[in-house]
Every structure is written in C-alpha cells, then in structure tokens.
PDB file of N, CA and C in Angstrom:
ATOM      1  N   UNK A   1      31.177  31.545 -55.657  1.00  0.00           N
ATOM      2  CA  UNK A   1      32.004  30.742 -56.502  1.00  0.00           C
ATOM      3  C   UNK A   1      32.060  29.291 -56.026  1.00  0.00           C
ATOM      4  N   UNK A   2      32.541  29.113 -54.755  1.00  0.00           N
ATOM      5  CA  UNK A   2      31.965  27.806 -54.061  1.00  0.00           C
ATOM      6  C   UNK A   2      30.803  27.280 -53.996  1.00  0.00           C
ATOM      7  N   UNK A   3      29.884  27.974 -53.665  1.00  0.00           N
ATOM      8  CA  UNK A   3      28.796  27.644 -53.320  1.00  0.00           C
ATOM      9  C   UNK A   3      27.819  28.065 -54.474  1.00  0.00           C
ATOM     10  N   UNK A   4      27.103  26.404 -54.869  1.00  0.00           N
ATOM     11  CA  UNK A   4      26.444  26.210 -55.687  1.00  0.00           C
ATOM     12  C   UNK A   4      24.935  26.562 -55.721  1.00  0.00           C
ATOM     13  N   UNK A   5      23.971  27.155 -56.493  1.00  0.00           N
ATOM     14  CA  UNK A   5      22.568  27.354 -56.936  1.00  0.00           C
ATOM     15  C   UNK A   5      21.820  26.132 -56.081  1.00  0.00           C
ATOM     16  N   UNK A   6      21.274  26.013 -54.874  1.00  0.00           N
ATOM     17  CA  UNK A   6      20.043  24.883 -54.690  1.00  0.00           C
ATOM     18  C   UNK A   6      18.430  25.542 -55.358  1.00  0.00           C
ATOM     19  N   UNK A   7      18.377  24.073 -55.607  1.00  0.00           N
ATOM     20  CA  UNK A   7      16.818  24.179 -56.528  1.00  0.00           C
ATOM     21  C   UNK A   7      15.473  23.803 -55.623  1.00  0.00           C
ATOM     22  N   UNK A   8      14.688  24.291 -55.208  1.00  0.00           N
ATOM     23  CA  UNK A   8      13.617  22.846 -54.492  1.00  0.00           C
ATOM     24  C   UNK A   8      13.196  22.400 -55.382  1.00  0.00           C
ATOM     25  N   UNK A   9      12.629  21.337 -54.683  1.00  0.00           N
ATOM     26  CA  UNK A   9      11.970  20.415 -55.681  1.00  0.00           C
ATOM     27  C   UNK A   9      10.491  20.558 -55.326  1.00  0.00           C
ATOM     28  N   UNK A  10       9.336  20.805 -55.682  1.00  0.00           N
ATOM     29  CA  UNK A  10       7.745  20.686 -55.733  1.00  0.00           C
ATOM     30  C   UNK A  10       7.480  19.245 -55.770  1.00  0.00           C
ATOM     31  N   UNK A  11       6.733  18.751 -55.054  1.00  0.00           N
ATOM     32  CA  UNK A  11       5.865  17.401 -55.090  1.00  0.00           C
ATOM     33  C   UNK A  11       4.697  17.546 -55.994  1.00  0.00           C
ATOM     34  N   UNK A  12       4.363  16.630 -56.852  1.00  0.00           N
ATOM     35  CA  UNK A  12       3.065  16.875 -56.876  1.00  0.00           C
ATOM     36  C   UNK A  12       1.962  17.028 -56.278  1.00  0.00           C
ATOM     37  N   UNK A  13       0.933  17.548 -56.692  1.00  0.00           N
ATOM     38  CA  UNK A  13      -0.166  17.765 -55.830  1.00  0.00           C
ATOM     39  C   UNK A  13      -0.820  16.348 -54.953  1.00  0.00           C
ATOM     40  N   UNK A  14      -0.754  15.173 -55.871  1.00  0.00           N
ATOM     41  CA  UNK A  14      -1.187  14.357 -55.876  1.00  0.00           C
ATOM     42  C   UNK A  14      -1.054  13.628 -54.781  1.00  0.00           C
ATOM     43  N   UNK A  15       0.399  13.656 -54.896  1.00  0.00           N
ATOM     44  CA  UNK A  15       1.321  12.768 -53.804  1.00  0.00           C
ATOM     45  C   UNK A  15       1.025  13.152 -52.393  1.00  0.00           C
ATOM     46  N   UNK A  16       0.362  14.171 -52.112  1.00  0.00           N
ATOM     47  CA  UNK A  16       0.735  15.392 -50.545  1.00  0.00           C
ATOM     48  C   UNK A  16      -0.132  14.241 -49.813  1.00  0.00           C
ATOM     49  N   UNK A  17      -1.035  14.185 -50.540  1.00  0.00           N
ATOM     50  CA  UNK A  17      -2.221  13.533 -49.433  1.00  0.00           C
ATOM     51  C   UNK A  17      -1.936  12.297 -49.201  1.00  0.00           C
ATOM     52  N   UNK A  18      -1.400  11.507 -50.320  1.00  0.00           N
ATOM     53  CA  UNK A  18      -1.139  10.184 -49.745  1.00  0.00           C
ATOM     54  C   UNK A  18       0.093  10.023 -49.088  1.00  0.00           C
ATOM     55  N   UNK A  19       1.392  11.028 -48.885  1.00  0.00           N
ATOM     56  CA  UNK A  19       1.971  11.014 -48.089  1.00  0.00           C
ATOM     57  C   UNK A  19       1.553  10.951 -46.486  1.00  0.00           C
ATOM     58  N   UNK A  20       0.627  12.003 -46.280  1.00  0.00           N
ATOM     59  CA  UNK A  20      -0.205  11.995 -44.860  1.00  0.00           C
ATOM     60  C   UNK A  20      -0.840  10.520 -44.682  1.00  0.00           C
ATOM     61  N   UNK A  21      -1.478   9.705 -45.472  1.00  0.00           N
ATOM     62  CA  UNK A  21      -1.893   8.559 -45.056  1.00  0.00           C
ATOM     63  C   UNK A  21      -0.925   7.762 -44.951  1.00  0.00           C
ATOM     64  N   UNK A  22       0.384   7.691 -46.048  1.00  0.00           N
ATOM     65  CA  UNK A  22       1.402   6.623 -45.260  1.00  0.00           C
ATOM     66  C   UNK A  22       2.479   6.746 -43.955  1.00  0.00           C
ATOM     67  N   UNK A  23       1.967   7.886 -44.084  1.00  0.00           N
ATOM     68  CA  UNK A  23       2.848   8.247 -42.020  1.00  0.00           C
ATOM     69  C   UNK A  23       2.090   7.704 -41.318  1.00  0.00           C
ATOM     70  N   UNK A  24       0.401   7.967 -41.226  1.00  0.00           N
ATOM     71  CA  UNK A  24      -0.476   7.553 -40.394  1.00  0.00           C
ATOM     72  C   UNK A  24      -0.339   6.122 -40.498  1.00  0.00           C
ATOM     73  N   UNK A  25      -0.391   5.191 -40.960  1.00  0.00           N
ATOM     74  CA  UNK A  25      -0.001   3.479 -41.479  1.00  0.00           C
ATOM     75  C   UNK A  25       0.821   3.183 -41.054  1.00  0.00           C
ATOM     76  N   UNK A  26       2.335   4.439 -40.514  1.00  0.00           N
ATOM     77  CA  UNK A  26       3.621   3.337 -40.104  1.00  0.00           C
ATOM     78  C   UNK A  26       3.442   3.868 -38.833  1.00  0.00           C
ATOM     79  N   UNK A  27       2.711   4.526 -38.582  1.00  0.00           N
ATOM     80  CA  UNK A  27       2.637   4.970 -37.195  1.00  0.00           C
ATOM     81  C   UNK A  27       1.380   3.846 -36.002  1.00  0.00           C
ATOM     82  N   UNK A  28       0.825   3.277 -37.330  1.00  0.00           N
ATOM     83  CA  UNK A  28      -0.136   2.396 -36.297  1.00  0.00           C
ATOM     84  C   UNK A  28      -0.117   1.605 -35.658  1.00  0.00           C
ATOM     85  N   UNK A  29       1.255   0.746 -36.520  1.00  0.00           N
ATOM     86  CA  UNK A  29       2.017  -0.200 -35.189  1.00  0.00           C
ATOM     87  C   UNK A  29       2.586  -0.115 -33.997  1.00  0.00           C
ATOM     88  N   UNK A  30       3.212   1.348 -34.198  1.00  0.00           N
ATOM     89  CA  UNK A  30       3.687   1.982 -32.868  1.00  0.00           C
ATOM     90  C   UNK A  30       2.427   1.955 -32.002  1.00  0.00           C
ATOM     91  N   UNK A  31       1.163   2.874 -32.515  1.00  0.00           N
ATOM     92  CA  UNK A  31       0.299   2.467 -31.183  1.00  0.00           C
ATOM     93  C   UNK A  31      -0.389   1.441 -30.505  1.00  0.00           C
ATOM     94  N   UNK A  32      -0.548   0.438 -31.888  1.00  0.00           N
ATOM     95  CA  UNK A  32      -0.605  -0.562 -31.166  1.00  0.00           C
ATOM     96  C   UNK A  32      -0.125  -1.246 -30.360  1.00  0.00           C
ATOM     97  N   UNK A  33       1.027  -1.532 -30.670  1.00  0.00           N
ATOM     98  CA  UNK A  33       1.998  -2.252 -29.508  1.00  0.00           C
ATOM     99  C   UNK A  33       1.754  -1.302 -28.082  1.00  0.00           C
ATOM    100  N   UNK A  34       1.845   0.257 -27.927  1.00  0.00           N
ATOM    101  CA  UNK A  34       1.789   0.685 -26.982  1.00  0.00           C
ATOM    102  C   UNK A  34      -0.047   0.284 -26.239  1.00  0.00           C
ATOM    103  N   UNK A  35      -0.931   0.011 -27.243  1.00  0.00           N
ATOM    104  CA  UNK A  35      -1.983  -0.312 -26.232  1.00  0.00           C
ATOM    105  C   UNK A  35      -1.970  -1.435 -26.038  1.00  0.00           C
ATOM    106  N   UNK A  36      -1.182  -2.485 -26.781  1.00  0.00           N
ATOM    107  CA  UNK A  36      -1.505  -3.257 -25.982  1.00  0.00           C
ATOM    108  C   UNK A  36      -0.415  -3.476 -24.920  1.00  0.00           C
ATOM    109  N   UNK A  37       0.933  -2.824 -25.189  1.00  0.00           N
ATOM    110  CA  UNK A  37       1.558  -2.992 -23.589  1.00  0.00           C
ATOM    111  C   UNK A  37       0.944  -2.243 -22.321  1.00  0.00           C
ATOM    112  N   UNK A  38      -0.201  -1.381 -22.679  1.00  0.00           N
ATOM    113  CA  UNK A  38      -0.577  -0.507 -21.628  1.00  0.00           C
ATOM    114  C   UNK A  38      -1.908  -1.524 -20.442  1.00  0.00           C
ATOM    115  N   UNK A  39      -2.416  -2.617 -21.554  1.00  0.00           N
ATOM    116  CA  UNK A  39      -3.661  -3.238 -21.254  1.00  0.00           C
ATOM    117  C   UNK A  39      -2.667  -4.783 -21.137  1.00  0.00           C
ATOM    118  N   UNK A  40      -1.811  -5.011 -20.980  1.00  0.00           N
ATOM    119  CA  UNK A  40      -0.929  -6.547 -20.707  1.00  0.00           C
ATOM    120  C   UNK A  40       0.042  -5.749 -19.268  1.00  0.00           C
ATOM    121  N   UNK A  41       0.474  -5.070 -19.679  1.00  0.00           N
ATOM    122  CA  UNK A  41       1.626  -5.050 -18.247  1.00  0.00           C
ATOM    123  C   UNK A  41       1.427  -3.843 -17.498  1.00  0.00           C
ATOM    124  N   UNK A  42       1.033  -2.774 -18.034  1.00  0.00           N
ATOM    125  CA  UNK A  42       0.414  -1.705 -16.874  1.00  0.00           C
ATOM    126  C   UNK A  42      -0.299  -1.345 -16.096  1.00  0.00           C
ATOM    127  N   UNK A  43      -1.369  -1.858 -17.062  1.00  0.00           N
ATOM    128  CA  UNK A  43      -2.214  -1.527 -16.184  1.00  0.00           C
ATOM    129  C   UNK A  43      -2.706  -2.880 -14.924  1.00  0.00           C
ATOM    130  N   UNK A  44      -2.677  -4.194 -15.138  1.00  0.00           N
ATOM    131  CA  UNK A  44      -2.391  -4.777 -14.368  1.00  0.00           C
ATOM    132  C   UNK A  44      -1.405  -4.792 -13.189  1.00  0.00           C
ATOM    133  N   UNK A  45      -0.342  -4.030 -13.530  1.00  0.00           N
ATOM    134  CA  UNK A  45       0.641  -3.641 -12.440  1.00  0.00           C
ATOM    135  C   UNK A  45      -0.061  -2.121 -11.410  1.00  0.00           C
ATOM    136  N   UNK A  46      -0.553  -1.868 -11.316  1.00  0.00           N
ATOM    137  CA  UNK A  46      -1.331  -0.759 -11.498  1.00  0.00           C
ATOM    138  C   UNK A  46      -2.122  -1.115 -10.381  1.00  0.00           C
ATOM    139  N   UNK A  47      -2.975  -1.996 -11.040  1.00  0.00           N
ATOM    140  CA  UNK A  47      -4.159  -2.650  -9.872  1.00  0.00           C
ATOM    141  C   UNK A  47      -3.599  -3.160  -8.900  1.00  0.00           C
ATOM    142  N   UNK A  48      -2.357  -4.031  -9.020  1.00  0.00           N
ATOM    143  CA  UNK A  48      -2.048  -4.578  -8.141  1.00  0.00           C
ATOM    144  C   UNK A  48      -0.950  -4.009  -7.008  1.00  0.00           C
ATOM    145  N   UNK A  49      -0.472  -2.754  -7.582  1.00  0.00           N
ATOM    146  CA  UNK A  49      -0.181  -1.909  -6.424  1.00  0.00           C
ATOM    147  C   UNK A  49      -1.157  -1.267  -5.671  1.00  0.00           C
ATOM    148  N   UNK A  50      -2.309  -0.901  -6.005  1.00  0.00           N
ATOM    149  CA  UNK A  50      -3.652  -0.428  -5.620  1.00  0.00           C
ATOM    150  C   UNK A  50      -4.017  -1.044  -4.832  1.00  0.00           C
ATOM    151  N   UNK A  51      -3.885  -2.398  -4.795  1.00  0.00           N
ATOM    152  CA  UNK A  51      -4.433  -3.674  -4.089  1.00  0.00           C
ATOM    153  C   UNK A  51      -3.675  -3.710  -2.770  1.00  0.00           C
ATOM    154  N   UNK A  52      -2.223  -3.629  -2.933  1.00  0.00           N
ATOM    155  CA  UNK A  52      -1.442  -3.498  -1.749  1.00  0.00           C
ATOM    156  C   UNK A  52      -1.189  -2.508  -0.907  1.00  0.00           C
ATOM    157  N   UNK A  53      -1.477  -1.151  -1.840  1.00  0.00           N
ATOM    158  CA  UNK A  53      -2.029  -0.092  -0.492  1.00  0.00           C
ATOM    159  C   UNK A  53      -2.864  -0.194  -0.086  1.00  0.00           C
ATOM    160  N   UNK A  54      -4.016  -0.876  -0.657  1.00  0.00           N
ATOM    161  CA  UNK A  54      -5.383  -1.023   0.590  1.00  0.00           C
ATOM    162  C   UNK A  54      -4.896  -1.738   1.230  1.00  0.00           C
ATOM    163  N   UNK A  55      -4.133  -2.916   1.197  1.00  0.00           N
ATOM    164  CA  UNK A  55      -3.996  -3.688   2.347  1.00  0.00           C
ATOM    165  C   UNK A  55      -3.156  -3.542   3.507  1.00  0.00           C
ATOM    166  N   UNK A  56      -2.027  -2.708   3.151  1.00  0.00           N
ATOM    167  CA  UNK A  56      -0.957  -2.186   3.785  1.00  0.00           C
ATOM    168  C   UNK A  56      -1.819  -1.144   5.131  1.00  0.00           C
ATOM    169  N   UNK A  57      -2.779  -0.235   4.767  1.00  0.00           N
ATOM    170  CA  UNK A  57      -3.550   1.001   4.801  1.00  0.00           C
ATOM    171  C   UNK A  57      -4.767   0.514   5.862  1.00  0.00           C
ATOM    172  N   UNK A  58      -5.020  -0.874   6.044  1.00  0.00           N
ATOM    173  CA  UNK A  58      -6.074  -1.924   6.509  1.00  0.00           C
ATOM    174  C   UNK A  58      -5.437  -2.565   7.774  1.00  0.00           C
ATOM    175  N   UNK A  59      -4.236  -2.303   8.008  1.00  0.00           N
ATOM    176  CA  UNK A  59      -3.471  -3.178   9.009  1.00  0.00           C
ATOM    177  C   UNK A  59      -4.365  -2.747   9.910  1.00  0.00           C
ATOM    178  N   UNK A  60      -4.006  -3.864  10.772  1.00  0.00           N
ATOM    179  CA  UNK A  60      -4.537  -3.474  12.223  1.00  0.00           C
ATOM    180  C   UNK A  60      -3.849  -4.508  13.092  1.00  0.00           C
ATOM    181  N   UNK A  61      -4.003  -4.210  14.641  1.00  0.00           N
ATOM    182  CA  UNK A  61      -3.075  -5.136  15.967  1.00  0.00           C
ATOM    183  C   UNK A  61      -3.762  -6.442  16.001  1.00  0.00           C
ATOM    184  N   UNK A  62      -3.202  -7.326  16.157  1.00  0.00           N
ATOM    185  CA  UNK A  62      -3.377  -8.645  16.033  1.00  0.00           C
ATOM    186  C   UNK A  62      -3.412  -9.412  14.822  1.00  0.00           C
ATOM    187  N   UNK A  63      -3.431  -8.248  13.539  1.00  0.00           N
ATOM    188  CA  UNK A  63      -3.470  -9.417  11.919  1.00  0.00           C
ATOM    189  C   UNK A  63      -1.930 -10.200  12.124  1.00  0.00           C
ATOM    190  N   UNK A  64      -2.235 -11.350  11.757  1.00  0.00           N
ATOM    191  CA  UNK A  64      -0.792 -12.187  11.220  1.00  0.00           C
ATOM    192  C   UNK A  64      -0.402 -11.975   9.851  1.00  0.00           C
ATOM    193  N   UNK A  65       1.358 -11.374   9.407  1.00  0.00           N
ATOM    194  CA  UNK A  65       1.125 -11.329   8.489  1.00  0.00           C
ATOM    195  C   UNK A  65       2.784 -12.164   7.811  1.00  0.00           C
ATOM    196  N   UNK A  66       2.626 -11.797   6.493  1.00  0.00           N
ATOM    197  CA  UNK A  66       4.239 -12.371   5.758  1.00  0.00           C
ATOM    198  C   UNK A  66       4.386 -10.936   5.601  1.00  0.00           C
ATOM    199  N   UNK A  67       5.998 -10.660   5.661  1.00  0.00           N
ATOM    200  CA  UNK A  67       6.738 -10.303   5.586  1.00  0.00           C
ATOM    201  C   UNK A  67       7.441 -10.238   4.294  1.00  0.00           C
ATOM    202  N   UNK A  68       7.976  -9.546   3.218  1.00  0.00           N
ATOM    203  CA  UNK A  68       8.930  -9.546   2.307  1.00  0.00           C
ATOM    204  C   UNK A  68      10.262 -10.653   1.998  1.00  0.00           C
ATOM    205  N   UNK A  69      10.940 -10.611   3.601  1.00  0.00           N
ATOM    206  CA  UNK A  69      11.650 -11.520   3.158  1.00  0.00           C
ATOM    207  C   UNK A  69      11.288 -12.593   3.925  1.00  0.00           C
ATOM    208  N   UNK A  70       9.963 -12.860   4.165  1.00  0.00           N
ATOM    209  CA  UNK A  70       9.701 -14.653   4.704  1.00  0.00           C
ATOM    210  C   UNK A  70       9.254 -14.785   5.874  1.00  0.00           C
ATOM    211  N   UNK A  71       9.328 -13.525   6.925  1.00  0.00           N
ATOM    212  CA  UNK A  71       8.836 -13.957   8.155  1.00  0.00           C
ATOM    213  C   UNK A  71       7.730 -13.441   8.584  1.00  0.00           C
ATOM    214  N   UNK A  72       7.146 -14.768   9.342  1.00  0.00           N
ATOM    215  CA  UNK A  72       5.742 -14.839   9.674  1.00  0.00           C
ATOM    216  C   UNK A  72       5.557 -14.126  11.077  1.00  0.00           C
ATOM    217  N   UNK A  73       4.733 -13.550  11.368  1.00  0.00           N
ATOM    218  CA  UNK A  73       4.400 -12.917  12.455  1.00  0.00           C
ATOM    219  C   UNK A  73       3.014 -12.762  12.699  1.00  0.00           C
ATOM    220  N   UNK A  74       3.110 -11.696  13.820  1.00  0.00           N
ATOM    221  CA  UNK A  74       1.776 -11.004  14.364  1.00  0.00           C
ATOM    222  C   UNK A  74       2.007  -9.643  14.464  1.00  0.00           C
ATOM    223  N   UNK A  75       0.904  -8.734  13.740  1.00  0.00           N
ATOM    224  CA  UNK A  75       1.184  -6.904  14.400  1.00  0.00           C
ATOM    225  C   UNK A  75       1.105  -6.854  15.886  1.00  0.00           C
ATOM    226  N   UNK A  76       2.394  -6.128  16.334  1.00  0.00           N
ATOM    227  CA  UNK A  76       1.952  -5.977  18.146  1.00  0.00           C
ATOM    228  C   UNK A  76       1.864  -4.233  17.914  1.00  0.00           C
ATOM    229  N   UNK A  77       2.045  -3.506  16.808  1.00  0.00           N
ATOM    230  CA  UNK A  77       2.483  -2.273  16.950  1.00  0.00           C
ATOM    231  C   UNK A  77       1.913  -1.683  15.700  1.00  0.00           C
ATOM    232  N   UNK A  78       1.665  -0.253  15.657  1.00  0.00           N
ATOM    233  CA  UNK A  78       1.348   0.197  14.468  1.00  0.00           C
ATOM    234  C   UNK A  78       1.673   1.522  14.769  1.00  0.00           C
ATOM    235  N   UNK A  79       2.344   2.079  13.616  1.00  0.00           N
ATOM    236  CA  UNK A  79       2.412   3.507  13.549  1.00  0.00           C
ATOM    237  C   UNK A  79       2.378   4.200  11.953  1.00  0.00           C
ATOM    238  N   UNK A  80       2.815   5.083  11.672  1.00  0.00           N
ATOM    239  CA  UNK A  80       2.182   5.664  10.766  1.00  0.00           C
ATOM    240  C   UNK A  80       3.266   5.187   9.296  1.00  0.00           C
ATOM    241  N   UNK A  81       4.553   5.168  10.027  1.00  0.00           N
ATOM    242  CA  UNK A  81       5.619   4.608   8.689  1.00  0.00           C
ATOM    243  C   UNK A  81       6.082   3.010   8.889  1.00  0.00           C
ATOM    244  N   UNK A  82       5.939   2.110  10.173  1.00  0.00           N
ATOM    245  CA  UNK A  82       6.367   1.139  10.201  1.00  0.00           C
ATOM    246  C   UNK A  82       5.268   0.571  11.324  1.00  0.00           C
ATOM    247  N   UNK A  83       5.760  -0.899  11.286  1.00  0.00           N
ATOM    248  CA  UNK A  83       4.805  -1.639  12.595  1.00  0.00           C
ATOM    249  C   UNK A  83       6.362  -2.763  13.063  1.00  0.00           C
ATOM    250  N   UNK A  84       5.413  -2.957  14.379  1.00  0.00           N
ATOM    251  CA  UNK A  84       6.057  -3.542  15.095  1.00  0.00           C
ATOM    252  C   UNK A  84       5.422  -5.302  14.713  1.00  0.00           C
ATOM    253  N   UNK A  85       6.305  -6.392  14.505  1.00  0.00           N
ATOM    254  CA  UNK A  85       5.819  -7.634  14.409  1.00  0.00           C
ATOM    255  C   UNK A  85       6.354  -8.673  14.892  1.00  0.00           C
ATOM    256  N   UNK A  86       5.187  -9.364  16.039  1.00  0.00           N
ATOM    257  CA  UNK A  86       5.796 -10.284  17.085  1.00  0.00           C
ATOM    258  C   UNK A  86       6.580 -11.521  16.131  1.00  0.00           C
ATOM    259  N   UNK A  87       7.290 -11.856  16.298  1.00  0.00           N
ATOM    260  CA  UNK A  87       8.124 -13.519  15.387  1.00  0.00           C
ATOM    261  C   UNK A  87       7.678 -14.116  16.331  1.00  0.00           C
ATOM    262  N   UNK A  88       8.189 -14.230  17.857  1.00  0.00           N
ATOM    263  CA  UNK A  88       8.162 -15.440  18.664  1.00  0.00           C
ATOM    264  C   UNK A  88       7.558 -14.420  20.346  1.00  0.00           C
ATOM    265  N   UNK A  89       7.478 -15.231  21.067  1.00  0.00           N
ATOM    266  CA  UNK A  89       7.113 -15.105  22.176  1.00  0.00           C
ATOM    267  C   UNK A  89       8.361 -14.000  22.844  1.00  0.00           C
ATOM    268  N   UNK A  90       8.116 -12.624  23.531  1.00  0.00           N
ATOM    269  CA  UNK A  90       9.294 -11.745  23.177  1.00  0.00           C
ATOM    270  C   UNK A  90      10.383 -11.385  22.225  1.00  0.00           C
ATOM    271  N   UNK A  91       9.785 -11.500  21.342  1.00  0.00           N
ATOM    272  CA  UNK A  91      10.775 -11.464  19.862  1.00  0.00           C
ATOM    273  C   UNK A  91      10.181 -10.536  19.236  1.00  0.00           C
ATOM    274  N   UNK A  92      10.297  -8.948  19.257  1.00  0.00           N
ATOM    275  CA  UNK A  92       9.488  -7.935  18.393  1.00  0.00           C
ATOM    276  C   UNK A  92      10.642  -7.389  17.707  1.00  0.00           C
ATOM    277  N   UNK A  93      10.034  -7.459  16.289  1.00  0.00           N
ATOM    278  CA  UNK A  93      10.736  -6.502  15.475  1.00  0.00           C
ATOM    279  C   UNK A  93      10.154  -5.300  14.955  1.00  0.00           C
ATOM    280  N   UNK A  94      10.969  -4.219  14.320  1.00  0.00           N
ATOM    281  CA  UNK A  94      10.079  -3.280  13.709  1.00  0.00           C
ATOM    282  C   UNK A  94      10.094  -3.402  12.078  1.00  0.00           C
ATOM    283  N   UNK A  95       9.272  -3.209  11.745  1.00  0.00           N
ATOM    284  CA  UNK A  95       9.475  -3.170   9.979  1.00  0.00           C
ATOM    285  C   UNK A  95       8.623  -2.011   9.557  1.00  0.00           C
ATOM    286  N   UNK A  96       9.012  -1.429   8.000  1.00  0.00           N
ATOM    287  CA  UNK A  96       8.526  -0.698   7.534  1.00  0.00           C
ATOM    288  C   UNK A  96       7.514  -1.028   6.900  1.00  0.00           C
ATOM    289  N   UNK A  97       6.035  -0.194   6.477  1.00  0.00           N
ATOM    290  CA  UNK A  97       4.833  -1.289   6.475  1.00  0.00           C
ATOM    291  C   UNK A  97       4.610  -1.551   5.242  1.00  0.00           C
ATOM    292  N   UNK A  98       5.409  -1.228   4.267  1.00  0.00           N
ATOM    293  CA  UNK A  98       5.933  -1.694   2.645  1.00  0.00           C
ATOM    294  C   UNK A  98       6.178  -3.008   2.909  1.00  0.00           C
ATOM    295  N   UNK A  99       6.958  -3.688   3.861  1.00  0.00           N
ATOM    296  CA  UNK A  99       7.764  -4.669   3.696  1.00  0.00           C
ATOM    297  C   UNK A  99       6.349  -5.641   4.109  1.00  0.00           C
ATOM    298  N   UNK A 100       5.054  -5.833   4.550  1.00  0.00           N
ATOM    299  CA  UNK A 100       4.264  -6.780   4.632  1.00  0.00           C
ATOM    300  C   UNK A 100       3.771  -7.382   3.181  1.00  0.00           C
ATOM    301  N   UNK A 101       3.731  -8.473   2.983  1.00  0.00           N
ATOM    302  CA  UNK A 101       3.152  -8.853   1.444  1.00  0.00           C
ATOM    303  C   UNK A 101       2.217  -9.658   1.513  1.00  0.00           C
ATOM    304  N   UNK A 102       1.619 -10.074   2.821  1.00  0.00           N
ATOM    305  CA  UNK A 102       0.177 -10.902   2.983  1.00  0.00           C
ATOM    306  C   UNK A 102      -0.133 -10.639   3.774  1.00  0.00           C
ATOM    307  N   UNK A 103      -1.637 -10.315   4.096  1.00  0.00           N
ATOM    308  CA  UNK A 103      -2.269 -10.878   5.679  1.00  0.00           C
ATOM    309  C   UNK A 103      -2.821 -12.125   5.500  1.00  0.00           C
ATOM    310  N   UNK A 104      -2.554 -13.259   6.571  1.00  0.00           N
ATOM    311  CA  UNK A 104      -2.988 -14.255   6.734  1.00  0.00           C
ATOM    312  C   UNK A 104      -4.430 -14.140   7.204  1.00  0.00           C
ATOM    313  N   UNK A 105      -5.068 -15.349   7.306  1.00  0.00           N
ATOM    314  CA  UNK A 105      -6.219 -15.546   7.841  1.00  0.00           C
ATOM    315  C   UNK A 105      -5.882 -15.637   9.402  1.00  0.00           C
ATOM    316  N   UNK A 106      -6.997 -15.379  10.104  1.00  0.00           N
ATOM    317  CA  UNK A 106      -6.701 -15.636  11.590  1.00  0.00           C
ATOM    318  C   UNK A 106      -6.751 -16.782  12.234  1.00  0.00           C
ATOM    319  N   UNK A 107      -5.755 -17.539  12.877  1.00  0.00           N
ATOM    320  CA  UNK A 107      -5.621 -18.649  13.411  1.00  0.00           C
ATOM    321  C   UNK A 107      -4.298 -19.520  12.738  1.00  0.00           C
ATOM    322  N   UNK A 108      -3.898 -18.757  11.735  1.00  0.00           N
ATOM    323  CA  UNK A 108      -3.348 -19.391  11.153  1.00  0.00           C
ATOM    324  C   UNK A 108      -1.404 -19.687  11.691  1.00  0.00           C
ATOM    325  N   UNK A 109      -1.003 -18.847  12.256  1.00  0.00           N
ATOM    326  CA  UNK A 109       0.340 -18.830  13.081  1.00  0.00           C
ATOM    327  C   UNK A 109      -0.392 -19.836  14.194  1.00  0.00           C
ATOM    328  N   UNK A 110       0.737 -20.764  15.361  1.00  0.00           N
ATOM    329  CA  UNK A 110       0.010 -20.942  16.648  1.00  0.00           C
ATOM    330  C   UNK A 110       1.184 -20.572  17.541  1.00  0.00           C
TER     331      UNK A 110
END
C-alpha cells in the first residue's frame, strides 16, 4: 500500500556503446595528468634518491663531506648506521649517514 510499483527503464541499444566511449573520454584527463605527474615529479624524485644512496653507500675515511644541517667535515669513522665526522682538530662527532648531503672534492676543507 505504501510502497509503490518501480519500473526500469531500458536504454536503447544505440546509446550502450557510446556510453562506454564517453567514460573512456572523461577518464583521459585523469590519466593524463597522472602521467604526466609521474614523468615531472616522480620519477625525477626517484633518481635522485637513487643518486644519494649510491653516494651515502660510497663513503669512505678521509672523504670531506656537508652535512644536512651545514657542517663541513672529514669521515674519521664509518660504520654500518652512522659515521663519525672530524669538524675541527679533536672535534668528532657522530652522525647518522642519511644526514651527509655532499661529498666534496678532495682538498677542499684545510
């Protein structure tokens, strides 16, 4: 008594297929934008973490390097999660080996 008769409704035949092509059409912008955010900011980010585990992975005793937050040194130490890095003449610190963000060239501290 409440509840009323629902009817479906049939599409035409016609319509089915070009429905499937206009999903595919609003959907193409979506992938685009995703390739090209994948080929502008990912994958460049990508390489360049790649880049810094080789270099991190490359340390060795005596490279001079920068530091994260600014300080210049020398490796006196290496171990498997951090290194040890001279600042000054008896001045060793330890850091974790994430925190290096350059190796210098050699000669370049005096």
């Amino acid at each position: 008594m409440f509840i009323s008769s629902a009817f479906a409704q049939t599409a035409p035949a016609a319509a089915a297929g070009g429905d499937m092509q206009s999903t595919l059409m609003s959907m193409l912008p979506l992938l685009l934008m995703f390739a090209v955010l994948y080929f502008v900011m990912i994958r460049p980010q990508m390489k360049k973490q790649k880049e810094h585990r080789a270099m991190i992975d490359a340390l060795a005793k005596g490279d001079e390097v920068v530091t994260a937050g600014g300080l210049l040194g020398k490796v006196s130490k290496i171990g498997d999660a951090y290194i040890g890095v001279e600042l000054a003449t008896g001045v060793d610190v330890q850091l974790q080996r994430s925190a290096v963000v350059q190796v210098l060239p050699k000669g370049t501290l005096k």
